[in-house]
PDB file of N, CA and C in Angstrom:
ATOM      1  N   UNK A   1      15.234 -11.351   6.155  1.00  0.00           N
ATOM      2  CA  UNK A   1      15.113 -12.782   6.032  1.00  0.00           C
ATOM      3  C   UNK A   1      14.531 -13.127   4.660  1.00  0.00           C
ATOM      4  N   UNK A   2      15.070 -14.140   3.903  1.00  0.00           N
ATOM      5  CA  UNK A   2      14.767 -14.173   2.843  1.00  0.00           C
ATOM      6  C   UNK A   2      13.531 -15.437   2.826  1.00  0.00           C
ATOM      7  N   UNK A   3      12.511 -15.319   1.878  1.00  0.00           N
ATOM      8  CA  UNK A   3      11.568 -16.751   1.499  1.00  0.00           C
ATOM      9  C   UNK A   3      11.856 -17.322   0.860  1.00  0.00           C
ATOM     10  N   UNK A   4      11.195 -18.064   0.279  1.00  0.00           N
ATOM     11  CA  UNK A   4      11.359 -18.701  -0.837  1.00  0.00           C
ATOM     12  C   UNK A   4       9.766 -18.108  -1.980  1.00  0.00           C
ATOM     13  N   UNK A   5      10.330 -17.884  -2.865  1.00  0.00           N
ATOM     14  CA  UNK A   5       8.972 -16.740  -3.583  1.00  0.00           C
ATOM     15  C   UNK A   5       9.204 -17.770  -5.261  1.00  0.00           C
ATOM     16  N   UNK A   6       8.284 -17.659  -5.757  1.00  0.00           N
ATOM     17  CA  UNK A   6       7.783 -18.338  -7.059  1.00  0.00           C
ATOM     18  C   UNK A   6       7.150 -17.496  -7.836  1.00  0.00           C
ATOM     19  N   UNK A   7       6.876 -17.961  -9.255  1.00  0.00           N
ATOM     20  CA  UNK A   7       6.164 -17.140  -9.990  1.00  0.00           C
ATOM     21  C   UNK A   7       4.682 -18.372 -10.446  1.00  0.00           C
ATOM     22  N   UNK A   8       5.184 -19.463  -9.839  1.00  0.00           N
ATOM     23  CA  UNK A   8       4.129 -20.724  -9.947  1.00  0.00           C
ATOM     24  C   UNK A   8       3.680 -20.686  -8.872  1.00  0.00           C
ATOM     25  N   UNK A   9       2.471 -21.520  -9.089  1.00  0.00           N
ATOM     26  CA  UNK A   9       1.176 -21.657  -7.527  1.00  0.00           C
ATOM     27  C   UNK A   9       1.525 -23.077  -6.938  1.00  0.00           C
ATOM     28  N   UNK A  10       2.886 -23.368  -6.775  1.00  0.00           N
ATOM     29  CA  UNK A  10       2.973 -24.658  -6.061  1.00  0.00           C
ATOM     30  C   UNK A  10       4.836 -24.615  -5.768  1.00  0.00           C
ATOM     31  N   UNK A  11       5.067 -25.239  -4.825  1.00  0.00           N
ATOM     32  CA  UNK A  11       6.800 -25.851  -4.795  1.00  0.00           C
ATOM     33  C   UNK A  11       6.432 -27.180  -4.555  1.00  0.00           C
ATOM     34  N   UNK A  12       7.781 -27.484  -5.856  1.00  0.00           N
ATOM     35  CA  UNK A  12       8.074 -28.982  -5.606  1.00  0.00           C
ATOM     36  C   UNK A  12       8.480 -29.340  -4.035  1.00  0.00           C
ATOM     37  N   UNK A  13       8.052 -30.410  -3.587  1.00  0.00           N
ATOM     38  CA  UNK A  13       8.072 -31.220  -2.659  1.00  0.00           C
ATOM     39  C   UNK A  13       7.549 -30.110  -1.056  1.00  0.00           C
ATOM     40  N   UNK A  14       6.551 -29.288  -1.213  1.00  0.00           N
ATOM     41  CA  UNK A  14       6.263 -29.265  -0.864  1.00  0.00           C
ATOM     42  C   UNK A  14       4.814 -28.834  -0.519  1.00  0.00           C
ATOM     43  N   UNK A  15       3.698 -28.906   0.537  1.00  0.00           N
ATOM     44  CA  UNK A  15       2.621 -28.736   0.740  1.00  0.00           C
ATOM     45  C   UNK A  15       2.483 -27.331   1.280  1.00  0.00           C
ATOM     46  N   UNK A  16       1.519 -26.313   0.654  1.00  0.00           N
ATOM     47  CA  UNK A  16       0.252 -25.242   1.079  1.00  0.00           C
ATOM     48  C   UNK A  16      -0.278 -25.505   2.185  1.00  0.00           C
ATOM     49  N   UNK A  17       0.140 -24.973   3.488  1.00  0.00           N
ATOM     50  CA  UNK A  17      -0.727 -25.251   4.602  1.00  0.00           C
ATOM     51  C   UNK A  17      -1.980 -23.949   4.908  1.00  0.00           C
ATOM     52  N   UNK A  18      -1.839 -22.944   4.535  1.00  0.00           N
ATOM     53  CA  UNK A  18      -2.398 -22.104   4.538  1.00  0.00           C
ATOM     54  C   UNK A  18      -2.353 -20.471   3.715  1.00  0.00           C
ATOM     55  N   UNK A  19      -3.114 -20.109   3.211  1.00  0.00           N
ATOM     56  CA  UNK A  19      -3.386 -18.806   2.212  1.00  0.00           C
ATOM     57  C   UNK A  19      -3.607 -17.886   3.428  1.00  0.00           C
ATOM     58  N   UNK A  20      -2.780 -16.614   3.084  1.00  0.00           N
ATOM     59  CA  UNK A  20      -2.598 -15.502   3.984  1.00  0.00           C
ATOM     60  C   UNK A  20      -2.840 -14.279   3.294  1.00  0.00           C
ATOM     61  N   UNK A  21      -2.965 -14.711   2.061  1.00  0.00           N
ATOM     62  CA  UNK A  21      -3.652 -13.425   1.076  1.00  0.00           C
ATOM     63  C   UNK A  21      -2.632 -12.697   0.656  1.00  0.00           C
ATOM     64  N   UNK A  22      -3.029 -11.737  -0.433  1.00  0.00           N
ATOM     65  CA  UNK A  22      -2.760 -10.873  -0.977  1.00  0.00           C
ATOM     66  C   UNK A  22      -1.560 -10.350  -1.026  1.00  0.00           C
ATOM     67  N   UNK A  23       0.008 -10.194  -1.022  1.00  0.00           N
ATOM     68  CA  UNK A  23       0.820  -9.159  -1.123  1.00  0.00           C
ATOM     69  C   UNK A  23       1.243  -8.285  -2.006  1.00  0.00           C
ATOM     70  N   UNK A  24       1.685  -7.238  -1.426  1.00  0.00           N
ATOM     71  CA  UNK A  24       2.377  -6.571  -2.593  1.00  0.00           C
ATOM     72  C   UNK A  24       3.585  -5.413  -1.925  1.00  0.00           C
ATOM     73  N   UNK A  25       4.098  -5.322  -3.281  1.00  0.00           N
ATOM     74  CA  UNK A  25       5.200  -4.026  -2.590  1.00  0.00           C
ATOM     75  C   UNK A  25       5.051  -3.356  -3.993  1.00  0.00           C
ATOM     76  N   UNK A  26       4.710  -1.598  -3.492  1.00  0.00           N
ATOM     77  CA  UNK A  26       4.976  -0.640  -5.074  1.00  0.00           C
ATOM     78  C   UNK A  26       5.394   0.349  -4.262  1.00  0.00           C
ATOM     79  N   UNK A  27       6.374   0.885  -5.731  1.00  0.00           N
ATOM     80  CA  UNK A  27       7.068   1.572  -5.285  1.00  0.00           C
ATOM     81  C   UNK A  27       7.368   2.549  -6.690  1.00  0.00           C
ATOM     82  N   UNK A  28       7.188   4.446  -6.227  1.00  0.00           N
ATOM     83  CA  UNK A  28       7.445   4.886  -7.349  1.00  0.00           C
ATOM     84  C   UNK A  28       9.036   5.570  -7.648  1.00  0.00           C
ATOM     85  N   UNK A  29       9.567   5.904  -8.462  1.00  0.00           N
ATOM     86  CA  UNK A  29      10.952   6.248  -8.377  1.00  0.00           C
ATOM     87  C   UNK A  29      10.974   6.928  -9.880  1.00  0.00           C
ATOM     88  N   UNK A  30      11.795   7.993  -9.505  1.00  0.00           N
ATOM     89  CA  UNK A  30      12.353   8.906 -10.581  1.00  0.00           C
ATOM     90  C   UNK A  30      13.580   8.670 -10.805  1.00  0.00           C
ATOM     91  N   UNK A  31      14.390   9.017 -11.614  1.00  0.00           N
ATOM     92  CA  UNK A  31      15.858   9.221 -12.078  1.00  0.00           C
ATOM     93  C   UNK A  31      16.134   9.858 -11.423  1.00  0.00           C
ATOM     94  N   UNK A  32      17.541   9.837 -11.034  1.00  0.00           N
ATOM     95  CA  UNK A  32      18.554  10.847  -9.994  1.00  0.00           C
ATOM     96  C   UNK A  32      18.925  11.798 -10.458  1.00  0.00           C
ATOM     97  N   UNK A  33      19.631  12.995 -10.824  1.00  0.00           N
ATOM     98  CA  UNK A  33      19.980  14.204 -11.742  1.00  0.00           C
ATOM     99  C   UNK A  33      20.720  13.751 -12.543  1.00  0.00           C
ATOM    100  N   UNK A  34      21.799  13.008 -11.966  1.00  0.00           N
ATOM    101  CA  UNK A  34      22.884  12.288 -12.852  1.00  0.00           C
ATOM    102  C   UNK A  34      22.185  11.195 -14.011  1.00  0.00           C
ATOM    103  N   UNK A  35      21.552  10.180 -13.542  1.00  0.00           N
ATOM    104  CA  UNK A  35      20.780   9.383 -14.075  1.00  0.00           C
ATOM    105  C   UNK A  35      19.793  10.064 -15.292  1.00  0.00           C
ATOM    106  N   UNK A  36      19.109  11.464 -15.028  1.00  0.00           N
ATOM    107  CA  UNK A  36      18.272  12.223 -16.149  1.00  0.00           C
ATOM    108  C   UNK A  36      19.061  12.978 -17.015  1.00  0.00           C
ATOM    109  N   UNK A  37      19.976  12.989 -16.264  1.00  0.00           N
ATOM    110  CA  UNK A  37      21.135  13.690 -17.846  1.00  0.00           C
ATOM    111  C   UNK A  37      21.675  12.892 -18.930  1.00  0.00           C
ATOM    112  N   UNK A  38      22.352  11.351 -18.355  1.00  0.00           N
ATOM    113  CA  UNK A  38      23.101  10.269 -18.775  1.00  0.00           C
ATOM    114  C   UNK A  38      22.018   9.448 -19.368  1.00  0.00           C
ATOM    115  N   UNK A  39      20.204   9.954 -19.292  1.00  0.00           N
ATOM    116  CA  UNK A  39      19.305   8.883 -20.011  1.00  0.00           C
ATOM    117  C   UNK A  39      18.816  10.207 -21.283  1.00  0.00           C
ATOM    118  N   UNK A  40      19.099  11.117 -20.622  1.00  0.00           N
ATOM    119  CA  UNK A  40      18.316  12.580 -21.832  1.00  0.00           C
ATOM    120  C   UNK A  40      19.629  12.499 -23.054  1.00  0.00           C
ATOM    121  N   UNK A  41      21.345  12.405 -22.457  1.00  0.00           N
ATOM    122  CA  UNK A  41      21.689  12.532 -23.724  1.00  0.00           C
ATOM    123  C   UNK A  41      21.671  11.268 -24.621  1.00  0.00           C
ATOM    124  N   UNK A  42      21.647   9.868 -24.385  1.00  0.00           N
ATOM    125  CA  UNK A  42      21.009   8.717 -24.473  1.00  0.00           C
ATOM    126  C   UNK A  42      20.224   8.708 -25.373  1.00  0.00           C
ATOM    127  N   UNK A  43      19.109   9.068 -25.123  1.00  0.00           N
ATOM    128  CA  UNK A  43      17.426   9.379 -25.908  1.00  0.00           C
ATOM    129  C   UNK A  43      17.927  10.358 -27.021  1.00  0.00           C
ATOM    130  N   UNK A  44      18.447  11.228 -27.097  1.00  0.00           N
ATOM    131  CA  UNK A  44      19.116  11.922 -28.415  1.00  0.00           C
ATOM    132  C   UNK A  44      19.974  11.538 -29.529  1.00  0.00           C
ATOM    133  N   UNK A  45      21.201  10.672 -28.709  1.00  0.00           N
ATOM    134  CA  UNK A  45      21.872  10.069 -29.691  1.00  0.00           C
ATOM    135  C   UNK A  45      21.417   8.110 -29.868  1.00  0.00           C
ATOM    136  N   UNK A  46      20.922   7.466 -29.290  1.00  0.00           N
ATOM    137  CA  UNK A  46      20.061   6.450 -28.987  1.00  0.00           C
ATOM    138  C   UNK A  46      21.131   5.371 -28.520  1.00  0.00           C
ATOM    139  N   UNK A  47      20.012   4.328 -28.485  1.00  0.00           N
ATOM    140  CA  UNK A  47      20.864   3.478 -28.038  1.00  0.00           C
ATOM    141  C   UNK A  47      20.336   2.740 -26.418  1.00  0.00           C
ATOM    142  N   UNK A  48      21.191   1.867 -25.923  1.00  0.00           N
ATOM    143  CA  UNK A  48      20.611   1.718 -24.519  1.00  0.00           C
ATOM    144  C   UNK A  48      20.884   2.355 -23.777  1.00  0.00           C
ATOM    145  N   UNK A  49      19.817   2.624 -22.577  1.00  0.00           N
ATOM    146  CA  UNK A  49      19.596   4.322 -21.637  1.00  0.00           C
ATOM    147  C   UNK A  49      19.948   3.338 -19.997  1.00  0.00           C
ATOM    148  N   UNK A  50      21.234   2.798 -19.948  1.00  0.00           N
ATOM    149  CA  UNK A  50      21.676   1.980 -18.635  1.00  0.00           C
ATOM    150  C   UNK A  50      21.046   3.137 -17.559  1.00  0.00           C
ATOM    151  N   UNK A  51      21.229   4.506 -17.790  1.00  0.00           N
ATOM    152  CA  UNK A  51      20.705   4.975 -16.577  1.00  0.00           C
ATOM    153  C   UNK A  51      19.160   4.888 -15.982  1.00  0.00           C
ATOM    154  N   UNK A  52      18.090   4.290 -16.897  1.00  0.00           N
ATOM    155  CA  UNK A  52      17.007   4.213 -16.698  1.00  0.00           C
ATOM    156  C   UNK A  52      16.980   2.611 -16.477  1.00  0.00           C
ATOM    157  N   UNK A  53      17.744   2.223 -17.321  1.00  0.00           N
ATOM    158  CA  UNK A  53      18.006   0.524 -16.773  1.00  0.00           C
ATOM    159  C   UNK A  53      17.678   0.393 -15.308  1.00  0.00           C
ATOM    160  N   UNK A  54      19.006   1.192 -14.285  1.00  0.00           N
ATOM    161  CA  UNK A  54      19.397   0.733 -13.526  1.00  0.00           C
ATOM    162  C   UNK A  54      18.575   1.549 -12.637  1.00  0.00           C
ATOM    163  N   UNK A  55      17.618   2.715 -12.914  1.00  0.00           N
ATOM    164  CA  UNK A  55      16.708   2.895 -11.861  1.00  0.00           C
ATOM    165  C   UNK A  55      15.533   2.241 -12.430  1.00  0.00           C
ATOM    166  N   UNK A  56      15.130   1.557 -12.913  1.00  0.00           N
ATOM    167  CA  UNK A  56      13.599   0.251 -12.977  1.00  0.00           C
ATOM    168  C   UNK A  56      14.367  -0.558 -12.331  1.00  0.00           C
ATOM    169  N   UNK A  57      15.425  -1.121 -12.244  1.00  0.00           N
ATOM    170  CA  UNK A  57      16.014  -2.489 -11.544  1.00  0.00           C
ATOM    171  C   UNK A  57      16.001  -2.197 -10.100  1.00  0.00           C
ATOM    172  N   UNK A  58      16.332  -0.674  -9.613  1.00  0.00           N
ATOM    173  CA  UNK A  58      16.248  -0.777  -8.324  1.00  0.00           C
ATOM    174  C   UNK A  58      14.762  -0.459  -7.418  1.00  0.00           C
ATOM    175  N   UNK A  59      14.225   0.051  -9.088  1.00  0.00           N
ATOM    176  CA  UNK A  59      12.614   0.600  -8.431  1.00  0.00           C
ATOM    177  C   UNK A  59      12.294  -1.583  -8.636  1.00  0.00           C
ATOM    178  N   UNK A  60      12.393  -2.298  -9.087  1.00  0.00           N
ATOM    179  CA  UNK A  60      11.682  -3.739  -8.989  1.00  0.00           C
ATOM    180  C   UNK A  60      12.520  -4.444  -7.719  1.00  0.00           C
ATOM    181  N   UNK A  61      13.777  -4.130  -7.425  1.00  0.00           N
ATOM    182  CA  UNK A  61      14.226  -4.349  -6.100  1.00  0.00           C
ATOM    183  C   UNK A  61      13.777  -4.180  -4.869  1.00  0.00           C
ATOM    184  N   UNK A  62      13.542  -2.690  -4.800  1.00  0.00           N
ATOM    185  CA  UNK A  62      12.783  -2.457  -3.675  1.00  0.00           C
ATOM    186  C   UNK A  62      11.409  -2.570  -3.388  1.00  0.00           C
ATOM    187  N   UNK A  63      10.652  -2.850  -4.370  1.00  0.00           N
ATOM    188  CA  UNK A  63       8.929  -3.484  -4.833  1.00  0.00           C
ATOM    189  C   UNK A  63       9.007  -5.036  -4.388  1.00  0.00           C
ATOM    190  N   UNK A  64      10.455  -5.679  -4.640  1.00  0.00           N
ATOM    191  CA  UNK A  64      10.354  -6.813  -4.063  1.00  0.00           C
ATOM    192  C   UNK A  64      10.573  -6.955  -2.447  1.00  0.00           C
ATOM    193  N   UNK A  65      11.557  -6.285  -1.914  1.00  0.00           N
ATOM    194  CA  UNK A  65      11.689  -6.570  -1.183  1.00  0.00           C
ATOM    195  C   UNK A  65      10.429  -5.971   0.079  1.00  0.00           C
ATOM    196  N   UNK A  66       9.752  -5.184  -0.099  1.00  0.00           N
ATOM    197  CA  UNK A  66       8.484  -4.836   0.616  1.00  0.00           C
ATOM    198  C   UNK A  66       7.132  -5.472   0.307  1.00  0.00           C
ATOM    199  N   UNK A  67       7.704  -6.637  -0.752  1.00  0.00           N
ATOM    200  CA  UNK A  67       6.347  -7.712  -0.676  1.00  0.00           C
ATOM    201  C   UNK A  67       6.963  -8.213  -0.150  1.00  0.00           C
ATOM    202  N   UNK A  68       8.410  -9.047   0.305  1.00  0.00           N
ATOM    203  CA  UNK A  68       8.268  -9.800   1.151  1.00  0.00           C
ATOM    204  C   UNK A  68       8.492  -9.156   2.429  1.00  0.00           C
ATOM    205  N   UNK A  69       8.376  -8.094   2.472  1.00  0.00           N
ATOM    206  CA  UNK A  69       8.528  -7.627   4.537  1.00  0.00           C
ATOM    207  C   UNK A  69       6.649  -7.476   4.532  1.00  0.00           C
ATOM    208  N   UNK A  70       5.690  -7.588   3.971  1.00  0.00           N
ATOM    209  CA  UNK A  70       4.436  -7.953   3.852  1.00  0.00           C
ATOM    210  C   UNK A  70       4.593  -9.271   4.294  1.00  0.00           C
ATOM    211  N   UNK A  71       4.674  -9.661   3.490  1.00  0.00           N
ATOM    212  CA  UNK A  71       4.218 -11.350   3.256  1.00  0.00           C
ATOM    213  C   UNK A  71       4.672 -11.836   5.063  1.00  0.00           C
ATOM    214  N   UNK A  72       6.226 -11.862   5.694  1.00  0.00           N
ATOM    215  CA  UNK A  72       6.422 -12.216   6.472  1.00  0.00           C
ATOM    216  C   UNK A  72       5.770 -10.995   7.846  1.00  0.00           C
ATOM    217  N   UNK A  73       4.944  -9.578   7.679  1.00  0.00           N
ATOM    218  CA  UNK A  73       3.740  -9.544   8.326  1.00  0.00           C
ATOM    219  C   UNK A  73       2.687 -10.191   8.633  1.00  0.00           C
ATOM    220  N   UNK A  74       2.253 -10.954   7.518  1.00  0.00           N
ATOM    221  CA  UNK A  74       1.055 -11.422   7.599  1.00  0.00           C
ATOM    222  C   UNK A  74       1.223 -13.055   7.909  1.00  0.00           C
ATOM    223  N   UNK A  75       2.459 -13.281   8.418  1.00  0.00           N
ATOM    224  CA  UNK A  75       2.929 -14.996   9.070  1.00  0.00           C
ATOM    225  C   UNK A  75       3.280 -16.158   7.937  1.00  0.00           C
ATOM    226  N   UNK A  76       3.712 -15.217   6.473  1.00  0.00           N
ATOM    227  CA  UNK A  76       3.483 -16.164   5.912  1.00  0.00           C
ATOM    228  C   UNK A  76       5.328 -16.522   5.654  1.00  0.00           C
ATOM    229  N   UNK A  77       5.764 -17.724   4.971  1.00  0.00           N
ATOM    230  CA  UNK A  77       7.230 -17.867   5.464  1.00  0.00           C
ATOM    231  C   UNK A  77       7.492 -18.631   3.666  1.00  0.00           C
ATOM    232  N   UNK A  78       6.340 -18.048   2.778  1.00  0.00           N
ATOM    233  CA  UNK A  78       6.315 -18.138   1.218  1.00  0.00           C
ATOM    234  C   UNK A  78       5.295 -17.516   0.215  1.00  0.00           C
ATOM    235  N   UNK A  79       5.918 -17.266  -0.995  1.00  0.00           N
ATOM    236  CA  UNK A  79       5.186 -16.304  -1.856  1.00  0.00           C
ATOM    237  C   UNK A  79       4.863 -17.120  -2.943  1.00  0.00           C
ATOM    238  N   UNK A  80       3.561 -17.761  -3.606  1.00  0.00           N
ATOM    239  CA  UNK A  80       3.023 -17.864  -4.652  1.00  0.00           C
ATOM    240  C   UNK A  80       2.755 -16.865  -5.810  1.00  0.00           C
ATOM    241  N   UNK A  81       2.783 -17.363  -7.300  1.00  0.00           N
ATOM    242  CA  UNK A  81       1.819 -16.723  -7.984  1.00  0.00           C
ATOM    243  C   UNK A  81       2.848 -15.068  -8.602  1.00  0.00           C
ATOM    244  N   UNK A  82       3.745 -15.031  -7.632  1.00  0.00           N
ATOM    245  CA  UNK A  82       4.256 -13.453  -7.860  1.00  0.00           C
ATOM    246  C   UNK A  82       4.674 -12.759  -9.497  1.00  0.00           C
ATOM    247  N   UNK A  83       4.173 -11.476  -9.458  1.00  0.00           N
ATOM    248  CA  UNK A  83       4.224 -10.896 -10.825  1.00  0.00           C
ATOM    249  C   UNK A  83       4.583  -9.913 -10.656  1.00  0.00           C
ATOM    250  N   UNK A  84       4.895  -8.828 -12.190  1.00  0.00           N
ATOM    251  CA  UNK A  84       5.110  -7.220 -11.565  1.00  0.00           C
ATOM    252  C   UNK A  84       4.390  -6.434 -12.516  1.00  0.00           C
ATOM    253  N   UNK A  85       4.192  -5.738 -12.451  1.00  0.00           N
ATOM    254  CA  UNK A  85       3.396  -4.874 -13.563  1.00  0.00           C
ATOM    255  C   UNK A  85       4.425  -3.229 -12.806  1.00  0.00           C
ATOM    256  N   UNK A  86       3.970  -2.416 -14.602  1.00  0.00           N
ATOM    257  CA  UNK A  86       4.889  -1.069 -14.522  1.00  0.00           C
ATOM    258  C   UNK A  86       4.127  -0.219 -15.032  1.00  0.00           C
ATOM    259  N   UNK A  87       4.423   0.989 -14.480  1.00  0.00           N
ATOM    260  CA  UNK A  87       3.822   2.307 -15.715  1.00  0.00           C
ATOM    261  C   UNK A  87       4.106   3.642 -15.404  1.00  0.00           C
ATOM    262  N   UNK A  88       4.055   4.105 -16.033  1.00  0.00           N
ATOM    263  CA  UNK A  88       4.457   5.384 -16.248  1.00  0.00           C
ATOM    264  C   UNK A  88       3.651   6.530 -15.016  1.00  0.00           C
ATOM    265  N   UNK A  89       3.778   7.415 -14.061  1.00  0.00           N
ATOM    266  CA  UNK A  89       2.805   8.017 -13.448  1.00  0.00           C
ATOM    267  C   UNK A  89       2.883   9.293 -13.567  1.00  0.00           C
ATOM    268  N   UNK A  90       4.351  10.146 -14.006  1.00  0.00           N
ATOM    269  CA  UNK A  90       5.175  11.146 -13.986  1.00  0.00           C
ATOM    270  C   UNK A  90       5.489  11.587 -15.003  1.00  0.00           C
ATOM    271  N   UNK A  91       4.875  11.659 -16.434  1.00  0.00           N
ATOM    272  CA  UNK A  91       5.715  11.584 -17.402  1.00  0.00           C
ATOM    273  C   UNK A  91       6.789  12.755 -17.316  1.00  0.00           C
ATOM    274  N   UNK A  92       6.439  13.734 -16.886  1.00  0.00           N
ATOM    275  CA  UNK A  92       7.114  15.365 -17.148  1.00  0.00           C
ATOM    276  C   UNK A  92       8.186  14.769 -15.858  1.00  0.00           C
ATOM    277  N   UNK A  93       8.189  13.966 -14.984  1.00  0.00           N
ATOM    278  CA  UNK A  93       9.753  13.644 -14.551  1.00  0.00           C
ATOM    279  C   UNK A  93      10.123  12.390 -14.890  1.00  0.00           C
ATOM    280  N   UNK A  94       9.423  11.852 -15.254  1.00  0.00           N
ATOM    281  CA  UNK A  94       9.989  10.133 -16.240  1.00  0.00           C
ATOM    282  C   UNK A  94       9.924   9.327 -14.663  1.00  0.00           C
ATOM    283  N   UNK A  95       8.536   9.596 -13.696  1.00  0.00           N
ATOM    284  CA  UNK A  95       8.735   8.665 -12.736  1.00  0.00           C
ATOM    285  C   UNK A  95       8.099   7.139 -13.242  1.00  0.00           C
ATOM    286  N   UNK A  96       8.409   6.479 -12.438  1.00  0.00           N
ATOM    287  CA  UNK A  96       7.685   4.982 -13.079  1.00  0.00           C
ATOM    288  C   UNK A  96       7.177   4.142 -11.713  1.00  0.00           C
ATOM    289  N   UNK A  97       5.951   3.716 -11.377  1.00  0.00           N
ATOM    290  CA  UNK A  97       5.565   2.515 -10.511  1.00  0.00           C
ATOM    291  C   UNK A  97       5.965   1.682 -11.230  1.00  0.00           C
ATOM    292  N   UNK A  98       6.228   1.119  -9.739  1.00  0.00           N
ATOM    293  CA  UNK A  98       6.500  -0.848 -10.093  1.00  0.00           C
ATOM    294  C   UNK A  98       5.727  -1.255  -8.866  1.00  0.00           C
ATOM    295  N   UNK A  99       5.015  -2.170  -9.301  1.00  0.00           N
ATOM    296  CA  UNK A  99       4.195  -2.909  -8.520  1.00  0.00           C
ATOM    297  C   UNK A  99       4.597  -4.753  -8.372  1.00  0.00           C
ATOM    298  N   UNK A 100       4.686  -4.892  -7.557  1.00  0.00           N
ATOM    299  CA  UNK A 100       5.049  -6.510  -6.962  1.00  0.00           C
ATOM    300  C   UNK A 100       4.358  -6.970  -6.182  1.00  0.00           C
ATOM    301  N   UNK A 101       2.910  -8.165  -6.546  1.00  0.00           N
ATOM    302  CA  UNK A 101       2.543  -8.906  -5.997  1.00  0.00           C
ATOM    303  C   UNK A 101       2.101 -10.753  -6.410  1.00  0.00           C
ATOM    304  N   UNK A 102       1.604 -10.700  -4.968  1.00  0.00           N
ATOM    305  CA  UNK A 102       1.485 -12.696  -5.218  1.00  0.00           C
ATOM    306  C   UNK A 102       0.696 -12.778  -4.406  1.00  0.00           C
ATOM    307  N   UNK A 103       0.300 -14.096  -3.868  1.00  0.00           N
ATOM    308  CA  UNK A 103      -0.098 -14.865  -2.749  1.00  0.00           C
ATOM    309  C   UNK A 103       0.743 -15.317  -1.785  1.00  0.00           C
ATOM    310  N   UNK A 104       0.425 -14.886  -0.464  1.00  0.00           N
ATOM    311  CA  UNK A 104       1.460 -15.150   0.504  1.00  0.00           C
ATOM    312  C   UNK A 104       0.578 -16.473   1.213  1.00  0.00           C
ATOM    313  N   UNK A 105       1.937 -17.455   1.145  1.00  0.00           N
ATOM    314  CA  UNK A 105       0.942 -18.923   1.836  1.00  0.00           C
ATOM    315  C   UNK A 105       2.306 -19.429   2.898  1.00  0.00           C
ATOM    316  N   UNK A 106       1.836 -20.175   3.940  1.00  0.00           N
ATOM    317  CA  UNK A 106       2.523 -21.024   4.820  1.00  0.00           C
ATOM    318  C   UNK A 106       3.126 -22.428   4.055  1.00  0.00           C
ATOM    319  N   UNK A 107       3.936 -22.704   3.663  1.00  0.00           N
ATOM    320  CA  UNK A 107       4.368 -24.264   3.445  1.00  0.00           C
ATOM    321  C   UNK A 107       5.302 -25.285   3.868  1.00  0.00           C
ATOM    322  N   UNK A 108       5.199 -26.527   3.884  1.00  0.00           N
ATOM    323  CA  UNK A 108       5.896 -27.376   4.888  1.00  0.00           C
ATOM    324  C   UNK A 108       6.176 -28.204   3.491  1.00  0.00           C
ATOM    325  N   UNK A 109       7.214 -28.878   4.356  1.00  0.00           N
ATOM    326  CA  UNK A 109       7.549 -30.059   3.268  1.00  0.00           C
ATOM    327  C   UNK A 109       6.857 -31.444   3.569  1.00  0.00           C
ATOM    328  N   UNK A 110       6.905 -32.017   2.022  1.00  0.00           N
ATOM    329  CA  UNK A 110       5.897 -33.336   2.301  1.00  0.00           C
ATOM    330  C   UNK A 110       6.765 -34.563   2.860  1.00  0.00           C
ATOM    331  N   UNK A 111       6.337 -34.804   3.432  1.00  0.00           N
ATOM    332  CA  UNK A 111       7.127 -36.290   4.250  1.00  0.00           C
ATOM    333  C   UNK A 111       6.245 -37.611   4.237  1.00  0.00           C
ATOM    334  N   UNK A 112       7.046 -38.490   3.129  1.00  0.00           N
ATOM    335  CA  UNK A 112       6.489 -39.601   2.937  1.00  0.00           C
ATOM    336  C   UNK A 112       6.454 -40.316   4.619  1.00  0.00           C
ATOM    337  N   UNK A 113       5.281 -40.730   4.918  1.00  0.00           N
ATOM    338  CA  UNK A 113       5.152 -41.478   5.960  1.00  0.00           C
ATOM    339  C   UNK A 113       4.849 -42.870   6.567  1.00  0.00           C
TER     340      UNK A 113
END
C-alpha cells in the first residue's frame, strides 16, 4: 500500500493529527558478479559505472520501501521530513548502506467548515 511520503514537514491541504515517530528502512547491498565485473572494467577505462548505478537505485528502493512497511506498523498512513544518507561499509566488496528515514505522522484533510 502506498502513502503519501514528503521530503517537507507539512502537505498542502492537509492537517498533522498525530506524530508516530521515527522511521526508517536501511539496507546494505553489494554488486552482483555480473554487476562487479561490468563496474571493475568501467573504473579502468572510465566513464559511467550503470552497474553500480543500478545497484544504489535498488539498494534506495528497497530502503524505501521498508520505511514505509514501518511507518504503516506504527499506524501511521504518512511520512514527513524523509531523507537518505549513504556510505560505504564494505570497501574490499564495494558494499554500500542506504539508509531511509522521516517522521511517520497520521493526516486528514482540512475541511473548511
Amino acid at each position: 500500500m502506498a502513502i503519501p511520503v514528503t521530503t517537507t514537514f507539512s502537505f498542502d491541504g492537509y492537517r498533522i493529527t498525530a506524530y508516530k515517530g521515527l522511521v526508517r528502512g536501511i539496507i546494505v547491498r553489494a554488486p552482483t558478479i555480473s554487476q562487479g565485473i561490468l563496474g571493475g572494467l568501467k573504473g579502468i577505462i572510465g566513464g559511467r559505472i550503470g552497474a553500480y548505478t543500478e545497484m544504489c537505485e535498488q539498494a534506495r528502493q528497497q530502503a524505501f520501501e521498508l520505511l514505509v512497511q514501518h511507518a504503516l506498523e506504527l499506524g501511521a498512513n504518512a511520512v514527513i521530513g524523509l531523507r537518505y544518507d549513504a556510505s560505504s561499509v564494505a570497501e574490499r566488496i564495494s558494499a554500500t548502506e542506504v539508509l531511509c528515514y522521516g517522521t511517520a505522522v497520521t493526516i486528514e484533510p482540512i475541511t473548511d467548515a
